[in-house]
ModelCIF file with pLDDT and N, C-alpha, C, O atoms, coordinates in Angstrom:
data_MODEL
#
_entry.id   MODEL 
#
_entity.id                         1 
_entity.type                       polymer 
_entity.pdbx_number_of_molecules   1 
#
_entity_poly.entity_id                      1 
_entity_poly.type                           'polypeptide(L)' 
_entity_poly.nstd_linkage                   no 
_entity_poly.nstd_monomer                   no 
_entity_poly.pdbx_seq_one_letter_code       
;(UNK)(UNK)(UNK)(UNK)(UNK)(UNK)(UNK)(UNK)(UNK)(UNK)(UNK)(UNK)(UNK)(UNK)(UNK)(UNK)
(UNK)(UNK)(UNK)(UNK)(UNK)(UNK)(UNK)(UNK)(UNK)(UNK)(UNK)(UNK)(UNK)(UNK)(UNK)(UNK)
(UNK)(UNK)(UNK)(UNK)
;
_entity_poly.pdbx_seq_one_letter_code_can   XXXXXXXXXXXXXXXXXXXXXXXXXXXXXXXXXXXX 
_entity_poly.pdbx_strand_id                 A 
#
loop_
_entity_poly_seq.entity_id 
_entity_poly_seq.num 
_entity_poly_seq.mon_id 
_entity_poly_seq.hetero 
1 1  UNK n 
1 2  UNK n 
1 3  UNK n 
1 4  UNK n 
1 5  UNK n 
1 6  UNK n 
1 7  UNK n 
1 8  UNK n 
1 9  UNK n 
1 10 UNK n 
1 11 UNK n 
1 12 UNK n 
1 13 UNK n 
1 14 UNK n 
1 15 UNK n 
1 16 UNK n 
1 17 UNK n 
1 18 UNK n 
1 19 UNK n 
1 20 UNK n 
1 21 UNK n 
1 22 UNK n 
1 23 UNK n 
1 24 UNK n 
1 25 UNK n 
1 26 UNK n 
1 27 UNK n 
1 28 UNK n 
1 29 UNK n 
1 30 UNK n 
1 31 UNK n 
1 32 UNK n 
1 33 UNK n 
1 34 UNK n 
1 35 UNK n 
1 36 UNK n 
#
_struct_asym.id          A 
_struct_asym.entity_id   1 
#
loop_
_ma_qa_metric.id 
_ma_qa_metric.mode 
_ma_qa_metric.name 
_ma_qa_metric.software_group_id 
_ma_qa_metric.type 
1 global pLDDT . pLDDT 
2 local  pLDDT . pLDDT 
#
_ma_qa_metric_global.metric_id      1 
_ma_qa_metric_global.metric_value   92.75 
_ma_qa_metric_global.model_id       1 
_ma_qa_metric_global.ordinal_id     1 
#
loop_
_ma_qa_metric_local.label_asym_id 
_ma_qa_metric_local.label_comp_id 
_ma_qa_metric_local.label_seq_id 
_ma_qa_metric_local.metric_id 
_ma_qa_metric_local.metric_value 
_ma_qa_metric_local.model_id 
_ma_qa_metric_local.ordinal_id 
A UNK 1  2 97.00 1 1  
A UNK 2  2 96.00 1 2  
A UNK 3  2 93.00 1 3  
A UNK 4  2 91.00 1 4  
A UNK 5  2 92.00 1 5  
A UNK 6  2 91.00 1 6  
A UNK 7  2 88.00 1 7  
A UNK 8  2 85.00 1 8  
A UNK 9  2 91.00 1 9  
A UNK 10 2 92.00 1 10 
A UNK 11 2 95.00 1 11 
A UNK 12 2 96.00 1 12 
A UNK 13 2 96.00 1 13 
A UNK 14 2 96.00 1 14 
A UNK 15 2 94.00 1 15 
A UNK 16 2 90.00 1 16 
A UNK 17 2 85.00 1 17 
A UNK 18 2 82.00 1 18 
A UNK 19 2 83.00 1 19 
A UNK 20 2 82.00 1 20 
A UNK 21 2 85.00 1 21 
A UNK 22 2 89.00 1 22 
A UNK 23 2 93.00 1 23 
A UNK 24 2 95.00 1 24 
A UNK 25 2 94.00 1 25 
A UNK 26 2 95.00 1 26 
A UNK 27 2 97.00 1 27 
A UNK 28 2 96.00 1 28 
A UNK 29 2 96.00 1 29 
A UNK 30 2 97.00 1 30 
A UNK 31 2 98.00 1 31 
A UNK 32 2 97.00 1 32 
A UNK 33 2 98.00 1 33 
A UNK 34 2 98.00 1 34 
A UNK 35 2 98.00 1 35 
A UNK 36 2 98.00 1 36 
#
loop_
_atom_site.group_PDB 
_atom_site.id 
_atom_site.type_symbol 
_atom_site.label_atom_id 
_atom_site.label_alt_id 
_atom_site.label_comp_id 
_atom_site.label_asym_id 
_atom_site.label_entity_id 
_atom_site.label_seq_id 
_atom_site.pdbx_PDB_ins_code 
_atom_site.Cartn_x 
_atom_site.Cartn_y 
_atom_site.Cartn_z 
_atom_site.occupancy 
_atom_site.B_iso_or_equiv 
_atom_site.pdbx_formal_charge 
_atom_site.auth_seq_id 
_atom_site.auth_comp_id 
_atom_site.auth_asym_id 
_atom_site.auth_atom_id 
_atom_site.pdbx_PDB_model_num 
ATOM 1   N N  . UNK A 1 1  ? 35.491 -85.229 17.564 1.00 97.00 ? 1  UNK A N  1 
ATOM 2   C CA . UNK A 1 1  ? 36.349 -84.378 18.372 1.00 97.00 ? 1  UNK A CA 1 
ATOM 3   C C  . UNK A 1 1  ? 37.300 -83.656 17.433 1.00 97.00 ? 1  UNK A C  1 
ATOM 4   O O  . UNK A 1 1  ? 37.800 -84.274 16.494 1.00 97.00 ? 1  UNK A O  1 
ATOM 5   N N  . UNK A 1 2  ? 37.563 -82.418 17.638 1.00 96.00 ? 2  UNK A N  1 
ATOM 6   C CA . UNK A 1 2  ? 38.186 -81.705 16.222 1.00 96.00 ? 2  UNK A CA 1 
ATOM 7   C C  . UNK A 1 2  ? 39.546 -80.816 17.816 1.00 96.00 ? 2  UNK A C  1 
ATOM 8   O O  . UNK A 1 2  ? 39.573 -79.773 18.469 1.00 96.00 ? 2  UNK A O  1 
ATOM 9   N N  . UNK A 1 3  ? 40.430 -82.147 17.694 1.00 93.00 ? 3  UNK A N  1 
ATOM 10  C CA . UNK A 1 3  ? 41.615 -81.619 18.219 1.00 93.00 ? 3  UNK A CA 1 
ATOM 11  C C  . UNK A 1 3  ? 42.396 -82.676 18.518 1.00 93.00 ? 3  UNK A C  1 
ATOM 12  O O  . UNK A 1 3  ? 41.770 -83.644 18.087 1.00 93.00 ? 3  UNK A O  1 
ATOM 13  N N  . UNK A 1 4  ? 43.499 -83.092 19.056 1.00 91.00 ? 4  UNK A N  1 
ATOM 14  C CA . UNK A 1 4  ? 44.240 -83.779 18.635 1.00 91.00 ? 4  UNK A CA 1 
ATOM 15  C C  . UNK A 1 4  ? 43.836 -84.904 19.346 1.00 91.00 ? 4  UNK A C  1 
ATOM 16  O O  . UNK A 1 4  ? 43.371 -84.918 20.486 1.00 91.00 ? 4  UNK A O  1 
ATOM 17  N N  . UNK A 1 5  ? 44.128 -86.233 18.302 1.00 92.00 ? 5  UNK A N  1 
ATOM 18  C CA . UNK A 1 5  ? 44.117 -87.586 19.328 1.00 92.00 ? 5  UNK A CA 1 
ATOM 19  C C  . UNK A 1 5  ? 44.120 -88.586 20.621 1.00 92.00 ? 5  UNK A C  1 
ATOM 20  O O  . UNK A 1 5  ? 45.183 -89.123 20.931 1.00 92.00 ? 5  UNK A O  1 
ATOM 21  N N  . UNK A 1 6  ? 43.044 -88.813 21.306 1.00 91.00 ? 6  UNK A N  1 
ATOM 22  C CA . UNK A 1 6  ? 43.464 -89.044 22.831 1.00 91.00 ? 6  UNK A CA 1 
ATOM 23  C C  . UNK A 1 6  ? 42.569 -90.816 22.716 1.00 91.00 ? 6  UNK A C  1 
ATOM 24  O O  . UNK A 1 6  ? 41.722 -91.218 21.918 1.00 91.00 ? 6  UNK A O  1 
ATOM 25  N N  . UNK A 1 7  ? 43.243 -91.500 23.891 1.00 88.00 ? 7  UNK A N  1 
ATOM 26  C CA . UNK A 1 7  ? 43.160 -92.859 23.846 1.00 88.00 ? 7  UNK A CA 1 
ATOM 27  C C  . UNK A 1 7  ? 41.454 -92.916 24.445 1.00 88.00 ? 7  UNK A C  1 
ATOM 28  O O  . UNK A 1 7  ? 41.107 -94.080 24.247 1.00 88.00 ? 7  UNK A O  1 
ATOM 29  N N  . UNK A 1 8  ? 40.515 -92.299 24.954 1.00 85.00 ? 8  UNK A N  1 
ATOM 30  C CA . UNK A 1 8  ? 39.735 -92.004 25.192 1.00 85.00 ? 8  UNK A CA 1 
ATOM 31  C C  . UNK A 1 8  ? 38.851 -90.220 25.041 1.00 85.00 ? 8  UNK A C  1 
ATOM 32  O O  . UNK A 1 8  ? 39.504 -89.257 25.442 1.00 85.00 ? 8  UNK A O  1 
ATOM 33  N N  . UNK A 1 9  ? 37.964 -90.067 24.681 1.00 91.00 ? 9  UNK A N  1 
ATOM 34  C CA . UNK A 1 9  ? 36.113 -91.230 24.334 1.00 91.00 ? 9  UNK A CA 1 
ATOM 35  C C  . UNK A 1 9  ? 36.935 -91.606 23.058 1.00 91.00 ? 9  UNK A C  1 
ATOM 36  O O  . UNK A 1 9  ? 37.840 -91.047 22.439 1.00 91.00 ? 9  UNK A O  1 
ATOM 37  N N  . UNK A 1 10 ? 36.307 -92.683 22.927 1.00 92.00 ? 10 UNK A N  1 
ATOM 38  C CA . UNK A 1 10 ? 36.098 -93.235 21.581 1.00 92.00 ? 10 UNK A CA 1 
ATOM 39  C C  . UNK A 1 10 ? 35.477 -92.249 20.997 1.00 92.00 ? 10 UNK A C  1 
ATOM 40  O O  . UNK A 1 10 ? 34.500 -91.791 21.590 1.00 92.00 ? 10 UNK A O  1 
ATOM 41  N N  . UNK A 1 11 ? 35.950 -91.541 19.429 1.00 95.00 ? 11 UNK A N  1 
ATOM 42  C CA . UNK A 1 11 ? 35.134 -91.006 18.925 1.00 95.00 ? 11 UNK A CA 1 
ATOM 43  C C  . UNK A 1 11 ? 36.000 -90.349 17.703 1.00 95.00 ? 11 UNK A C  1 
ATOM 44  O O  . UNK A 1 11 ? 37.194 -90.154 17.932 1.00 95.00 ? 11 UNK A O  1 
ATOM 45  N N  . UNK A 1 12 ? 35.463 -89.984 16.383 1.00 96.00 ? 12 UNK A N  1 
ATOM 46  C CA . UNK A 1 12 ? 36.247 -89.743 15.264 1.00 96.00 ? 12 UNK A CA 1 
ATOM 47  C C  . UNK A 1 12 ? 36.728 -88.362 15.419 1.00 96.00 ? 12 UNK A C  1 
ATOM 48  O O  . UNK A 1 12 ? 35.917 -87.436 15.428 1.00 96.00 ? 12 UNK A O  1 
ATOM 49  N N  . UNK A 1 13 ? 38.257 -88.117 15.569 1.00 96.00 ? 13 UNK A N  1 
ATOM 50  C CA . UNK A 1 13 ? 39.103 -87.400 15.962 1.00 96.00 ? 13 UNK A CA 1 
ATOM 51  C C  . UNK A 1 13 ? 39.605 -86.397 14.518 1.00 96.00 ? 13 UNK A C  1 
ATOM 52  O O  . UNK A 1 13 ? 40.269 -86.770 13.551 1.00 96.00 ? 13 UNK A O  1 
ATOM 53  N N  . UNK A 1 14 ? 39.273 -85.624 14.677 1.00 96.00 ? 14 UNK A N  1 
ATOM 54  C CA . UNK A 1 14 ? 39.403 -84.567 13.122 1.00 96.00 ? 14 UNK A CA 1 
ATOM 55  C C  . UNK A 1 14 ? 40.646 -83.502 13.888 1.00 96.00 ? 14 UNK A C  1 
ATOM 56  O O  . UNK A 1 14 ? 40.951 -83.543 15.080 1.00 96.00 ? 14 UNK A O  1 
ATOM 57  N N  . UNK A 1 15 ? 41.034 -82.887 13.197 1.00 94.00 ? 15 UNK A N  1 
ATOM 58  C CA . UNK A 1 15 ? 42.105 -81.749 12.690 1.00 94.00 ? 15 UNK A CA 1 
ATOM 59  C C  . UNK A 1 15 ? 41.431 -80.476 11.800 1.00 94.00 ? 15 UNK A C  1 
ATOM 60  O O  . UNK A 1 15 ? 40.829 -80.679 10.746 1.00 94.00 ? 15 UNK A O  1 
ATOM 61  N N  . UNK A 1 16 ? 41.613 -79.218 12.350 1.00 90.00 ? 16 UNK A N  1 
ATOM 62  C CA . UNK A 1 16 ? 41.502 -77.891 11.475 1.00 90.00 ? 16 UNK A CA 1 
ATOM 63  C C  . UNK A 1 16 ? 42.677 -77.590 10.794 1.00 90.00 ? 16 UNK A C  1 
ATOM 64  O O  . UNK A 1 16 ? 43.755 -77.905 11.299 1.00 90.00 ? 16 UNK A O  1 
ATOM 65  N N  . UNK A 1 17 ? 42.625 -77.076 9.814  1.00 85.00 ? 17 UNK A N  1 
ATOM 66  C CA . UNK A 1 17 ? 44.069 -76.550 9.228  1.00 85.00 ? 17 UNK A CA 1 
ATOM 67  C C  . UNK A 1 17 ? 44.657 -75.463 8.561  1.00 85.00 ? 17 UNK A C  1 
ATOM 68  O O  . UNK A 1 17 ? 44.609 -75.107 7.383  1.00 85.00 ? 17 UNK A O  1 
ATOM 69  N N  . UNK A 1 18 ? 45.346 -74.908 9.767  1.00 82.00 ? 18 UNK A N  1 
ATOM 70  C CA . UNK A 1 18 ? 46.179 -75.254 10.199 1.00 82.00 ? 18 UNK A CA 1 
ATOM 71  C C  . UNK A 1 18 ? 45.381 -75.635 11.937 1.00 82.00 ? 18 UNK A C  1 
ATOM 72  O O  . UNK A 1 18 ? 44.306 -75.141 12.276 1.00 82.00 ? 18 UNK A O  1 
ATOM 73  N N  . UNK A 1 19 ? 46.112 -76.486 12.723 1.00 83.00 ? 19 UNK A N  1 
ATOM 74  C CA . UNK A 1 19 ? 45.609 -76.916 14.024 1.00 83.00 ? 19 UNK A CA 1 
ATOM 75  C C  . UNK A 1 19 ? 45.697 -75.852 14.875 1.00 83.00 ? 19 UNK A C  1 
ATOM 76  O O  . UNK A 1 19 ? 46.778 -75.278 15.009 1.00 83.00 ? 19 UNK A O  1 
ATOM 77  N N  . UNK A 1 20 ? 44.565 -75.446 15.567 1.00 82.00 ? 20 UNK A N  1 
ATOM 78  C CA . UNK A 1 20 ? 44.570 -74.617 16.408 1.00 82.00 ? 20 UNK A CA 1 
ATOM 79  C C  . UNK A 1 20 ? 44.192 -73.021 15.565 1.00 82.00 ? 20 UNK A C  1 
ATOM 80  O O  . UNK A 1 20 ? 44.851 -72.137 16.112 1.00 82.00 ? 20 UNK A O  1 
ATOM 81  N N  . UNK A 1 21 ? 43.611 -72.650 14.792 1.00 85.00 ? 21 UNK A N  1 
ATOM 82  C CA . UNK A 1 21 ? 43.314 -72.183 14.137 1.00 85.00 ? 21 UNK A CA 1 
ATOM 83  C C  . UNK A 1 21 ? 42.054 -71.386 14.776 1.00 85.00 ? 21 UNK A C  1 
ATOM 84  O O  . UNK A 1 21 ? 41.971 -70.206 14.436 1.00 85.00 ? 21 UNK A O  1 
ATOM 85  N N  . UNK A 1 22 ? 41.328 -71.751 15.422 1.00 89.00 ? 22 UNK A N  1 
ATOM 86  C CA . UNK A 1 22 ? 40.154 -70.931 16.488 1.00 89.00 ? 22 UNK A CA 1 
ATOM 87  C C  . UNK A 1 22 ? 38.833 -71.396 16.029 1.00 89.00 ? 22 UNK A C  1 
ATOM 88  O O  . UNK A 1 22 ? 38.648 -71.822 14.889 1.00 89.00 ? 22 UNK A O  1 
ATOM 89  N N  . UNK A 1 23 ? 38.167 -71.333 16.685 1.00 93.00 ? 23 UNK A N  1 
ATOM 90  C CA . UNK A 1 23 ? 36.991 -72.293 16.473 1.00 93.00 ? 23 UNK A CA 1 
ATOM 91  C C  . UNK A 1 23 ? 36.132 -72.297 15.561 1.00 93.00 ? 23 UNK A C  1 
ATOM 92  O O  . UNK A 1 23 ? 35.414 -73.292 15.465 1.00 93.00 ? 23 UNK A O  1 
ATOM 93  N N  . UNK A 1 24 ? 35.939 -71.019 14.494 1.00 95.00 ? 24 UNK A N  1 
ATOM 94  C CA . UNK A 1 24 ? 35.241 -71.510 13.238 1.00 95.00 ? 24 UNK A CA 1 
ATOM 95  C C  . UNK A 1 24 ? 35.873 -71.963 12.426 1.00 95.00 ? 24 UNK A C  1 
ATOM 96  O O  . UNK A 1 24 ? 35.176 -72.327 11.479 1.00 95.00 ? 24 UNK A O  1 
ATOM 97  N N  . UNK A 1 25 ? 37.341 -72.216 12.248 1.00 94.00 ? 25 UNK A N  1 
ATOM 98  C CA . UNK A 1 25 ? 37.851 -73.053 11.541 1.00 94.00 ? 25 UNK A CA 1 
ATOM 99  C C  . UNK A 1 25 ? 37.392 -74.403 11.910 1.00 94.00 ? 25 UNK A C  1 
ATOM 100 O O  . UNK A 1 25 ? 36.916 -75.153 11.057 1.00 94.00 ? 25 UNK A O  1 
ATOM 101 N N  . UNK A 1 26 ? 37.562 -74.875 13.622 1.00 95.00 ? 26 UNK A N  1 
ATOM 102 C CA . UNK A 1 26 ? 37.701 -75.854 13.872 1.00 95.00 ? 26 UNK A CA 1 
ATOM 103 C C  . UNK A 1 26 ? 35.908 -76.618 13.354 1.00 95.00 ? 26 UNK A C  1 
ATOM 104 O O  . UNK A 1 26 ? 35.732 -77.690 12.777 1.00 95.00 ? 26 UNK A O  1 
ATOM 105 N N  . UNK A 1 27 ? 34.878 -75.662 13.793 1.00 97.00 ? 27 UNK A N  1 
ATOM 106 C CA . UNK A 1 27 ? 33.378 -75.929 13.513 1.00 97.00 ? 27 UNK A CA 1 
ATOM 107 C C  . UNK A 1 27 ? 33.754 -76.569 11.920 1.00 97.00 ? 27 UNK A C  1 
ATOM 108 O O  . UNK A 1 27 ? 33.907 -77.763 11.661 1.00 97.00 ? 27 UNK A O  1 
ATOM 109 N N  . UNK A 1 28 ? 33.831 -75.685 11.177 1.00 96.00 ? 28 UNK A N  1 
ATOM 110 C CA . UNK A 1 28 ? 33.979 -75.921 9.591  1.00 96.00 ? 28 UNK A CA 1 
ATOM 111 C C  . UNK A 1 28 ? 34.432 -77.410 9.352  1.00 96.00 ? 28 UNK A C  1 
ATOM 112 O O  . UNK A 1 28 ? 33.713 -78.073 8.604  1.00 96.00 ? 28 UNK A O  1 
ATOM 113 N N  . UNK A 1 29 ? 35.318 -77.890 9.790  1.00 96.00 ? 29 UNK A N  1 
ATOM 114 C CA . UNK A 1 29 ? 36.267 -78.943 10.082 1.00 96.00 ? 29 UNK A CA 1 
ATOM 115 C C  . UNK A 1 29 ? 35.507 -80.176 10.520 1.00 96.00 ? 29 UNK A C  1 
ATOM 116 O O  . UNK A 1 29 ? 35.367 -81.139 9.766  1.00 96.00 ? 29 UNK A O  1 
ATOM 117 N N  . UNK A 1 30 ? 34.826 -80.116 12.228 1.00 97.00 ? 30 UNK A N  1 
ATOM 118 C CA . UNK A 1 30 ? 33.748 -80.859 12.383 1.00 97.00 ? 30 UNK A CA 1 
ATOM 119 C C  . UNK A 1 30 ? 32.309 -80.927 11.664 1.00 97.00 ? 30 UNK A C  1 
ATOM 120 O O  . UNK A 1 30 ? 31.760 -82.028 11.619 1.00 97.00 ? 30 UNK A O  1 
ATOM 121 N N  . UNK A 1 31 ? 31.858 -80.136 11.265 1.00 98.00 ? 31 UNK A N  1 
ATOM 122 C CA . UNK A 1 31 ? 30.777 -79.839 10.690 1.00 98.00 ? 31 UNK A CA 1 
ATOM 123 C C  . UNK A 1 31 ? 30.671 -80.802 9.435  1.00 98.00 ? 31 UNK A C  1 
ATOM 124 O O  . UNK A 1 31 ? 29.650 -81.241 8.906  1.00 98.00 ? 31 UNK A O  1 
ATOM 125 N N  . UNK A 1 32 ? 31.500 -80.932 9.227  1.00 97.00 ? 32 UNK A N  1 
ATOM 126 C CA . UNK A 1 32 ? 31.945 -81.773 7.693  1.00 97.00 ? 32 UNK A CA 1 
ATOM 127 C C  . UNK A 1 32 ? 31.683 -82.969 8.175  1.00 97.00 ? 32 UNK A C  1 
ATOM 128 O O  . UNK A 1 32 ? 31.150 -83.630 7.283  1.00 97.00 ? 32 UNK A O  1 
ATOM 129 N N  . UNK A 1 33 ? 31.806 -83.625 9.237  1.00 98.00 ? 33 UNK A N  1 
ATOM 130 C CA . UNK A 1 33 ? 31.782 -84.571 8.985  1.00 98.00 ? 33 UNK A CA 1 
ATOM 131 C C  . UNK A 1 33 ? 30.292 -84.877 9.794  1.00 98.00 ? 33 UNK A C  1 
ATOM 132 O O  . UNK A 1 33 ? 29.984 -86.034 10.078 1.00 98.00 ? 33 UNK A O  1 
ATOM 133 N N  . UNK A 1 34 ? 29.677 -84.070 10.028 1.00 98.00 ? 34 UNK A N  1 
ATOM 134 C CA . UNK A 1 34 ? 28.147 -84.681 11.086 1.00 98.00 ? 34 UNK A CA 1 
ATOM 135 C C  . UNK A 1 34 ? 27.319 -84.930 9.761  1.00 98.00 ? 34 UNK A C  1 
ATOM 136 O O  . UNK A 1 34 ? 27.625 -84.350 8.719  1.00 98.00 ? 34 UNK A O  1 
ATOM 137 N N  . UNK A 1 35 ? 26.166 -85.894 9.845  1.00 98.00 ? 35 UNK A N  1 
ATOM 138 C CA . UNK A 1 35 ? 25.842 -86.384 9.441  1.00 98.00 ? 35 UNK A CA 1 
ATOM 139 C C  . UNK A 1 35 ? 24.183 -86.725 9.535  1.00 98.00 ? 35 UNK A C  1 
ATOM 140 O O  . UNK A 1 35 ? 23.551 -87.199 8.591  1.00 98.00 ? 35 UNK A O  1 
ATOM 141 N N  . UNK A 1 36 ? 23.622 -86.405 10.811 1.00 98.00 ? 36 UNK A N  1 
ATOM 142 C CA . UNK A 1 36 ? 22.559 -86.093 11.468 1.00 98.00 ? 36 UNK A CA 1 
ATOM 143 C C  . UNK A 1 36 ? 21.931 -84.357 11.009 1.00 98.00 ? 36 UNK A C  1 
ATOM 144 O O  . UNK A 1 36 ? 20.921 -83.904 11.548 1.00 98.00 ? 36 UNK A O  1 
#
């Protein structure tokens, strides 16, 4: 999830930077971390 922290889904919670930055920042950001 590439936005800020929530007590639910379970799931690894990333940050763009600066936050809120618009969504190919935010892709770039998640993208990093997929793995599949």
């Amino acid at each position: 999830v590439v936005g800020p922290r929530r007590p639910v889904p379970a799931a690894r919670y990333v940050r763009e930077d600066p936050p809120g930055a618009g969504p190919v920042p935010a892709l770039r950001t998640g993208l990093a971390e997929v793995r599949e």
